[in-house]
C-alpha atoms as a PDB file:
ATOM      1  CA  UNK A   1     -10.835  21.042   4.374  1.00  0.00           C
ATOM      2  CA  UNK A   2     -11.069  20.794   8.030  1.00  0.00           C
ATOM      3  CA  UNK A   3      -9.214  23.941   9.830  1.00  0.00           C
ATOM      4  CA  UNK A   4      -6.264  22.104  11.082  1.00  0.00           C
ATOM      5  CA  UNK A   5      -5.209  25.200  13.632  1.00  0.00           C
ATOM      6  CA  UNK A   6      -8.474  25.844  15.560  1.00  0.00           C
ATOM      7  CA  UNK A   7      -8.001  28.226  18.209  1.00  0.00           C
ATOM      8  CA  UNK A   8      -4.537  29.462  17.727  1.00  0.00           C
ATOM      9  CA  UNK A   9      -3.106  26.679  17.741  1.00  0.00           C
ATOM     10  CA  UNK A  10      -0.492  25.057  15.202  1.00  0.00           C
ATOM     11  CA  UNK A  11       0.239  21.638  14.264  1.00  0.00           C
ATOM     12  CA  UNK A  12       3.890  20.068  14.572  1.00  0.00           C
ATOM     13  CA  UNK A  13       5.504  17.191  14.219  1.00  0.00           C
ATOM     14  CA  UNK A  14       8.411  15.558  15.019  1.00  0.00           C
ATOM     15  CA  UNK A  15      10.805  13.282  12.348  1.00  0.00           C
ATOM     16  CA  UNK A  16      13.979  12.018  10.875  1.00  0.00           C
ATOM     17  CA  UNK A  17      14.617  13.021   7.175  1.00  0.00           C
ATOM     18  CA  UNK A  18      16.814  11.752   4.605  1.00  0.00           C
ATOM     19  CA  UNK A  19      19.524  13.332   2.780  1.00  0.00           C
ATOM     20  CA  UNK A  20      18.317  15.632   0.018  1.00  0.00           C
ATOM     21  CA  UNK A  21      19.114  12.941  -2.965  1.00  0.00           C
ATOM     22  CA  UNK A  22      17.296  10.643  -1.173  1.00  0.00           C
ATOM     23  CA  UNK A  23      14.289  12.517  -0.440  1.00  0.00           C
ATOM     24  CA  UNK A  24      13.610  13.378  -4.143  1.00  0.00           C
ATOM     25  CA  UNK A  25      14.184   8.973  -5.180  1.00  0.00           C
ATOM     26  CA  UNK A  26      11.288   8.804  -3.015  1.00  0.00           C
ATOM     27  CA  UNK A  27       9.402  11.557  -4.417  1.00  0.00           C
ATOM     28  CA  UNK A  28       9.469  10.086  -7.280  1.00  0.00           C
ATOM     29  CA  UNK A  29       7.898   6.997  -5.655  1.00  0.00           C
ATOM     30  CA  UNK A  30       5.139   8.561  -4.279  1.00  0.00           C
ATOM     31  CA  UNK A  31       4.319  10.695  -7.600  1.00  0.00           C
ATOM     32  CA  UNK A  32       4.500   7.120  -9.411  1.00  0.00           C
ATOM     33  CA  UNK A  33       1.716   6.176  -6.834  1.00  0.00           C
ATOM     34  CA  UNK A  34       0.053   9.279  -7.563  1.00  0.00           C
ATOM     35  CA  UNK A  35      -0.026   8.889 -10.960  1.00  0.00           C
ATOM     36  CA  UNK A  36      -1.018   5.193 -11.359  1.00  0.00           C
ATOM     37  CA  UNK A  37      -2.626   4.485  -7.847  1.00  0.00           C
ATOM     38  CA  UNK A  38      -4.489   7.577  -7.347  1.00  0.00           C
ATOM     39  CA  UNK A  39      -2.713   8.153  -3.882  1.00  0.00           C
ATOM     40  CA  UNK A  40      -1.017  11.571  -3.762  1.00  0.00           C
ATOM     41  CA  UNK A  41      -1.635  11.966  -0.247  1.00  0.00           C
ATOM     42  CA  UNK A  42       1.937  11.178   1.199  1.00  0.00           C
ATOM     43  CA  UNK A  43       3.265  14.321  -0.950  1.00  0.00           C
ATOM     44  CA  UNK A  44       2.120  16.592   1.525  1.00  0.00           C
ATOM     45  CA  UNK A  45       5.413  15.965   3.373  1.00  0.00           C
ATOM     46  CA  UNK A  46       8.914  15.271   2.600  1.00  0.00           C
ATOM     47  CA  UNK A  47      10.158  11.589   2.744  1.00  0.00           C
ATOM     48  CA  UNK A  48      10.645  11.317   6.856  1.00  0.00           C
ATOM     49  CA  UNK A  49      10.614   8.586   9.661  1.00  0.00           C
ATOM     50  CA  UNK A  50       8.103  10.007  12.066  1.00  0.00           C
ATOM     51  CA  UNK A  51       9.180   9.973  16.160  1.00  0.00           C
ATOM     52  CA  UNK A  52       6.310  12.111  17.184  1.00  0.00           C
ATOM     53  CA  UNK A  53       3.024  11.960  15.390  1.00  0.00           C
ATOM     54  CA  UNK A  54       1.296  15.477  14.632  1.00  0.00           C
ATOM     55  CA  UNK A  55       0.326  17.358  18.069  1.00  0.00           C
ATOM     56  CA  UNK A  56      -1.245  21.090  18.647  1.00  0.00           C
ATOM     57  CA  UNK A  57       0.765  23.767  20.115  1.00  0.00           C
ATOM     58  CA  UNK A  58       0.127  27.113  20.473  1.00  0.00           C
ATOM     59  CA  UNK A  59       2.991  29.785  18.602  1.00  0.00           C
ATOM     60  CA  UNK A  60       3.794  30.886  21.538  1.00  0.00           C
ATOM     61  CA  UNK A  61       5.391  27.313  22.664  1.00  0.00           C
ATOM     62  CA  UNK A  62       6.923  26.942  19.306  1.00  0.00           C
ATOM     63  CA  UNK A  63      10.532  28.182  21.240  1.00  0.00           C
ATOM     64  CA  UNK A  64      10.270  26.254  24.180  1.00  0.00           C
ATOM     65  CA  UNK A  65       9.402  23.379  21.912  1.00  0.00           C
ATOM     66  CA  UNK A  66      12.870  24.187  19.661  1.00  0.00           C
ATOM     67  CA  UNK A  67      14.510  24.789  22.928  1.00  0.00           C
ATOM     68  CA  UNK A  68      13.761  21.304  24.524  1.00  0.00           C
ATOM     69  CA  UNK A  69      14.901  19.469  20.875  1.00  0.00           C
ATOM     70  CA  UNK A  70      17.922  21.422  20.610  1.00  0.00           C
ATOM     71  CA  UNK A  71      18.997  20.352  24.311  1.00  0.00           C
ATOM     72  CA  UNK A  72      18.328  17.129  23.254  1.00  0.00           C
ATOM     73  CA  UNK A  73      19.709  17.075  19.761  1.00  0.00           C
ATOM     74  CA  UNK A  74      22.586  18.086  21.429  1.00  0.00           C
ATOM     75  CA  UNK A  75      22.648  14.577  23.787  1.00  0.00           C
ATOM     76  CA  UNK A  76      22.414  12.208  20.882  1.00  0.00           C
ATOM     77  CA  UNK A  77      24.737  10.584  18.169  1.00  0.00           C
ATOM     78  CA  UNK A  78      24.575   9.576  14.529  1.00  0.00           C
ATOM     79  CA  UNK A  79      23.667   6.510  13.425  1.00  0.00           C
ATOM     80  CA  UNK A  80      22.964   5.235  10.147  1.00  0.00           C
ATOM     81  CA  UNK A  81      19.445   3.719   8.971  1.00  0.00           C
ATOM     82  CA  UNK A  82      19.292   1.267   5.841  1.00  0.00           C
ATOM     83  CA  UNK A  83      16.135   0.867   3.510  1.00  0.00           C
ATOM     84  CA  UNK A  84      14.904  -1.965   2.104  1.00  0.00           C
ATOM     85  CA  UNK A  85      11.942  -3.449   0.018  1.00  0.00           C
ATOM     86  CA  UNK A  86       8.741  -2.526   0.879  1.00  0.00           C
ATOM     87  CA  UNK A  87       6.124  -3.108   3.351  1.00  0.00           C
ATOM     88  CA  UNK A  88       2.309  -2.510   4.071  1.00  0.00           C
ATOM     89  CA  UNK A  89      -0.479  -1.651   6.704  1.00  0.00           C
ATOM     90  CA  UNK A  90      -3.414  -3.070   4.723  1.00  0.00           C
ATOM     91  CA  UNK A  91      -6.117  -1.825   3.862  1.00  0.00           C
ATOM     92  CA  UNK A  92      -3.990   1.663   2.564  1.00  0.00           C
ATOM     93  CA  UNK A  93      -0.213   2.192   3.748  1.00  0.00           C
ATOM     94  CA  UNK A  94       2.808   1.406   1.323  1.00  0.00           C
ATOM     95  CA  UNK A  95       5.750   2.314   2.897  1.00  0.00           C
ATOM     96  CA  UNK A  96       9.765   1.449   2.756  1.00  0.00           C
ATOM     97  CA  UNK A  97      11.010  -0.582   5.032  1.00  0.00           C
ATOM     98  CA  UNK A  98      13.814   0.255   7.698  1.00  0.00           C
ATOM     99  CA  UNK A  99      16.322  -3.072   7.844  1.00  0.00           C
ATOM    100  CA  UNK A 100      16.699  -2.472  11.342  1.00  0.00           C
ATOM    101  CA  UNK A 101      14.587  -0.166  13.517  1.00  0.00           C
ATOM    102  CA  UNK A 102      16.148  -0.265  17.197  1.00  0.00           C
ATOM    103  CA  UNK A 103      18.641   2.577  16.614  1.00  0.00           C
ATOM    104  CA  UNK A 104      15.080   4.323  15.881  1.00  0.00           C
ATOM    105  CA  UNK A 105      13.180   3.039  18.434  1.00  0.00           C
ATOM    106  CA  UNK A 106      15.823   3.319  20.773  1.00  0.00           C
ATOM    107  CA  UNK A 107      15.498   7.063  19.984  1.00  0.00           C
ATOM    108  CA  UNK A 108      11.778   7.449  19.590  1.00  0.00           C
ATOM    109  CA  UNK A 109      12.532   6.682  23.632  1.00  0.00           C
ATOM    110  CA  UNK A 110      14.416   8.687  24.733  1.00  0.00           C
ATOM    111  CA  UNK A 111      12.078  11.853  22.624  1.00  0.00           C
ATOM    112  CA  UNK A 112       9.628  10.197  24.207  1.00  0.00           C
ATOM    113  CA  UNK A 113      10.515  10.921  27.770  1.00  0.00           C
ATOM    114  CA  UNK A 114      11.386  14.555  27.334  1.00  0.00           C
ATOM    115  CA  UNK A 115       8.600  15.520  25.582  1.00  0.00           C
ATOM    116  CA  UNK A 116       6.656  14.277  28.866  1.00  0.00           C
ATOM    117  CA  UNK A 117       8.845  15.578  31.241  1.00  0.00           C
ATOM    118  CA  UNK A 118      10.615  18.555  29.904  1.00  0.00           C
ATOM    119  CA  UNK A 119       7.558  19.693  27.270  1.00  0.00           C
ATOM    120  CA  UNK A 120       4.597  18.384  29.741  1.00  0.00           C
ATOM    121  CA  UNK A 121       3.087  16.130  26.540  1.00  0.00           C
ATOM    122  CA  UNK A 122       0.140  14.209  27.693  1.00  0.00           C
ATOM    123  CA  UNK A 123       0.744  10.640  27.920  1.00  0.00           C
ATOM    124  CA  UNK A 124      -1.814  10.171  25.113  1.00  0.00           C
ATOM    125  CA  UNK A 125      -0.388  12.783  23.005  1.00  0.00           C
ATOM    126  CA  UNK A 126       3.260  10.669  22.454  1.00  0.00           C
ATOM    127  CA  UNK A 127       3.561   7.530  20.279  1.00  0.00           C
ATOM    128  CA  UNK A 128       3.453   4.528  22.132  1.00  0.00           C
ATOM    129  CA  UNK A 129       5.134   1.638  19.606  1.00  0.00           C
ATOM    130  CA  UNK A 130       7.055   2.799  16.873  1.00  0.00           C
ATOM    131  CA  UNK A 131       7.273   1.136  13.747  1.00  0.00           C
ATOM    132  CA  UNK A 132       9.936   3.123  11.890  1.00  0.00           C
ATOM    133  CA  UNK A 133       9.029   3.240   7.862  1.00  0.00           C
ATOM    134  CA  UNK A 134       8.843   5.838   5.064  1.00  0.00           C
ATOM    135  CA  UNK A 135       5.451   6.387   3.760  1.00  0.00           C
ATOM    136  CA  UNK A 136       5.334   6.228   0.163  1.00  0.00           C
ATOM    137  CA  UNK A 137       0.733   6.000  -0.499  1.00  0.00           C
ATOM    138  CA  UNK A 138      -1.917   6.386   2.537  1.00  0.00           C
ATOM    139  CA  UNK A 139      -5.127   7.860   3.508  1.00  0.00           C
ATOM    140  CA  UNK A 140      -6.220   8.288   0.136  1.00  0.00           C
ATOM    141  CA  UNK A 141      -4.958   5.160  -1.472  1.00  0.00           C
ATOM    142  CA  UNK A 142      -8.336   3.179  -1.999  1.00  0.00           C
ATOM    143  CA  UNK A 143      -8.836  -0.512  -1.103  1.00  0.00           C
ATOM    144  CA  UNK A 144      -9.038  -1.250  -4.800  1.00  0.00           C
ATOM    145  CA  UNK A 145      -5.858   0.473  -5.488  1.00  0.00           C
ATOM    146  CA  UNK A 146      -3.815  -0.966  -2.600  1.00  0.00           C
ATOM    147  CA  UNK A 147      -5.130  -4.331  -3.757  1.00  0.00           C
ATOM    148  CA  UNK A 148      -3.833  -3.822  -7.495  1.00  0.00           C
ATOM    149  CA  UNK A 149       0.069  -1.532  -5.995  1.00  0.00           C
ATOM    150  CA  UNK A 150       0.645  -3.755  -3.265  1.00  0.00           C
ATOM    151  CA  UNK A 151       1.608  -7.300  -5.115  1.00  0.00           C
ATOM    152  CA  UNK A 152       3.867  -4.952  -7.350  1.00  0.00           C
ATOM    153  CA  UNK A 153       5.614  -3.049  -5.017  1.00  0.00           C
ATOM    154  CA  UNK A 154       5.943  -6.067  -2.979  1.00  0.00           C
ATOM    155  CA  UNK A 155       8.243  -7.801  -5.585  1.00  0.00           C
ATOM    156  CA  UNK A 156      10.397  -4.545  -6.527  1.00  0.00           C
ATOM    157  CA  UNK A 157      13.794  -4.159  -4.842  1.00  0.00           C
ATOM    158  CA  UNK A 158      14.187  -0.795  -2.995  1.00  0.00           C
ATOM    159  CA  UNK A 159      18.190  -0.147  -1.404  1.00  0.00           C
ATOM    160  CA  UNK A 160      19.436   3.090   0.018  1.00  0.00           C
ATOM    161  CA  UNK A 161      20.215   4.691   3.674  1.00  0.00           C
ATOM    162  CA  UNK A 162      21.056   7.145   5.228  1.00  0.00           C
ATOM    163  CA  UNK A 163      23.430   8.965   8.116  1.00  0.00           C
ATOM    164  CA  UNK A 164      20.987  10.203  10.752  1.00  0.00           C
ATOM    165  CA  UNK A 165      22.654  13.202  12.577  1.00  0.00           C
ATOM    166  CA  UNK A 166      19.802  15.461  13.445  1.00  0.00           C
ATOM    167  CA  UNK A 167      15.908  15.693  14.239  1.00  0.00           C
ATOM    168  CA  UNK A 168      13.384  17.876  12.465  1.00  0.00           C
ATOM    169  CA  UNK A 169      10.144  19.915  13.460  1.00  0.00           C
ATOM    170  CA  UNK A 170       8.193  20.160  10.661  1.00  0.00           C
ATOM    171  CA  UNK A 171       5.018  22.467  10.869  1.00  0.00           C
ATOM    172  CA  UNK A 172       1.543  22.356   8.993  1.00  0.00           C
ATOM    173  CA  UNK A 173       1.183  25.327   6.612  1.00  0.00           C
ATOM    174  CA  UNK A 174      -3.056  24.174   5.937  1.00  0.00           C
ATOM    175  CA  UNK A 175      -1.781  22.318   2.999  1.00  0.00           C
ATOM    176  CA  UNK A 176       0.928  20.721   3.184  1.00  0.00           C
ATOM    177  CA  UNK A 177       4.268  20.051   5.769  1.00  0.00           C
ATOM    178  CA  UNK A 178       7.217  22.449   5.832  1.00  0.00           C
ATOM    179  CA  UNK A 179      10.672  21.645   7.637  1.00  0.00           C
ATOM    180  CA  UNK A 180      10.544  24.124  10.297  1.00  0.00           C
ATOM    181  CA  UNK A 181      13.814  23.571  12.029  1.00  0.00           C
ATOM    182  CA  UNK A 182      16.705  21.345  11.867  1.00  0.00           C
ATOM    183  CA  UNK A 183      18.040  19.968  15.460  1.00  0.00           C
ATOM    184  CA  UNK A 184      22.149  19.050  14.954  1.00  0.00           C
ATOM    185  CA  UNK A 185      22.974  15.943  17.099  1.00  0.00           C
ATOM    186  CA  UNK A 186      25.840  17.126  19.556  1.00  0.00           C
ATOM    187  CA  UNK A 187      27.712  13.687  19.960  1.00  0.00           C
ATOM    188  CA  UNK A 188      30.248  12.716  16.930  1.00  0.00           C
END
C-alpha cells in the first residue's frame, strides 16, 4: 500500500454526510456491491458528498484548517438534499444521484474561495466542477463488473434525503476515512 502521509504530512478531506440512518441504507449498498460486484472500495469512507477532494496537510495545520471551517460553518444555512436513482462515470463509478445539486454547488463555492484565500490552497489543489453524488462502487469495480451492476442498478428506485446543517473533515487513518470533526452551520 502506498504510504499515503509521506513526510509528515496527513491527508484530509472535506464533505457533507448524511444522517446516521441514512449512512448505514447505503452501507448496505455498497457491501451488496462488495459482495456481488467485487467492489468494496467505497467502504473505506462513510456515505458523504465530497466539497473538497483529499489534500496533504501537515498536523500542525490541522487547527488552522478546523479554525477556517468553523468560521465558515458558522456563515452558512441548512438546506436539504434529495436522492434519487442512480447514476454512473463509466468505466467504474456507481453512485446515487442528488435531484438537485445547486444548493451543493452553490456551497462547494463559497468552500472554494476560503480555502484559497483564508487556507492559501493552491488553485490546483481545490475542485474545479462539482458533480455532487454518493459513491456507492469505484476504483476497484472492474470493467466487467460495472458492465454486468450498472444495467441493474440503473433500473432500481433509490429515495431518501437529507437536512444538511454542517460540514465534515474527515482524515485518512492508512486504511480507511475517519470523521475528524463536525463543523455546525451558524445560520437557522
Amino acid at each position: 500500500m502506498k504510504d499515503l502521509h509521506d513526510r509528515g504530512r496527513e491527508l484530509y478531506f472535506i464533505a457533507l454526510i448524511p444522517h446516521t440512518g441514512l449512512r448505514e441504507e447505503i452501507r448496505e449498498i455498497k457491501e451488496r456491491m462488495r459482495d456481488e460486484y467485487g467492489a468494496g472500495h467505497a467502504l473505506r469512507s462513510p456515505a458523504h458528498i465530497t466539497l473538497q477532494m483529499p489534500f496533504k496537510r501537515s498536523f500542525a495545520d490541522e487547527a488552522g484548517i478546523s479554525d477556517a471551517l468553523e468560521r465558515f460553518a458558522l456563515q452558512e444555512q441548512p438546506f436539504t438534499i434529495d436522492l434519487d436513482g442512480y447514476g454512473s462515470f463509466p468505466p467504474r463509478v456507481i453512485y446515487i444521484r442528488v435531484r438537485d445539486p445547486e444548493p451543493v454547488r452553490s456551497l462547494h463555492s463559497r468552500l472554494k474561495e476560503m480555502l484559497i484565500e483564508i487556507l492559501a490552497f493552491e488553485q490546483h489543489e481545490v475542485m474545479g466542477e462539482l458533480q455532487p453524488h454518493i459513491t456507492v462502487a469505484t476504483r476497484d469495480l472492474t470493467k466487467t463488473a460495472f458492465s454486468e451492476a450498472w444495467p441493474v442498478l440503473r433500473e432500481e428506485a433509490f429515495a431518501g434525503g437529507f437536512r444538511v446543517e454542517s460540514i465534515f473533515l474527515l482524515k485518512h487513518n492508512g486504511r480507511s476515512w475517519d470523521i475528524l470533526r463536525e463543523f455546525t452551520f451558524g445560520r437557522r
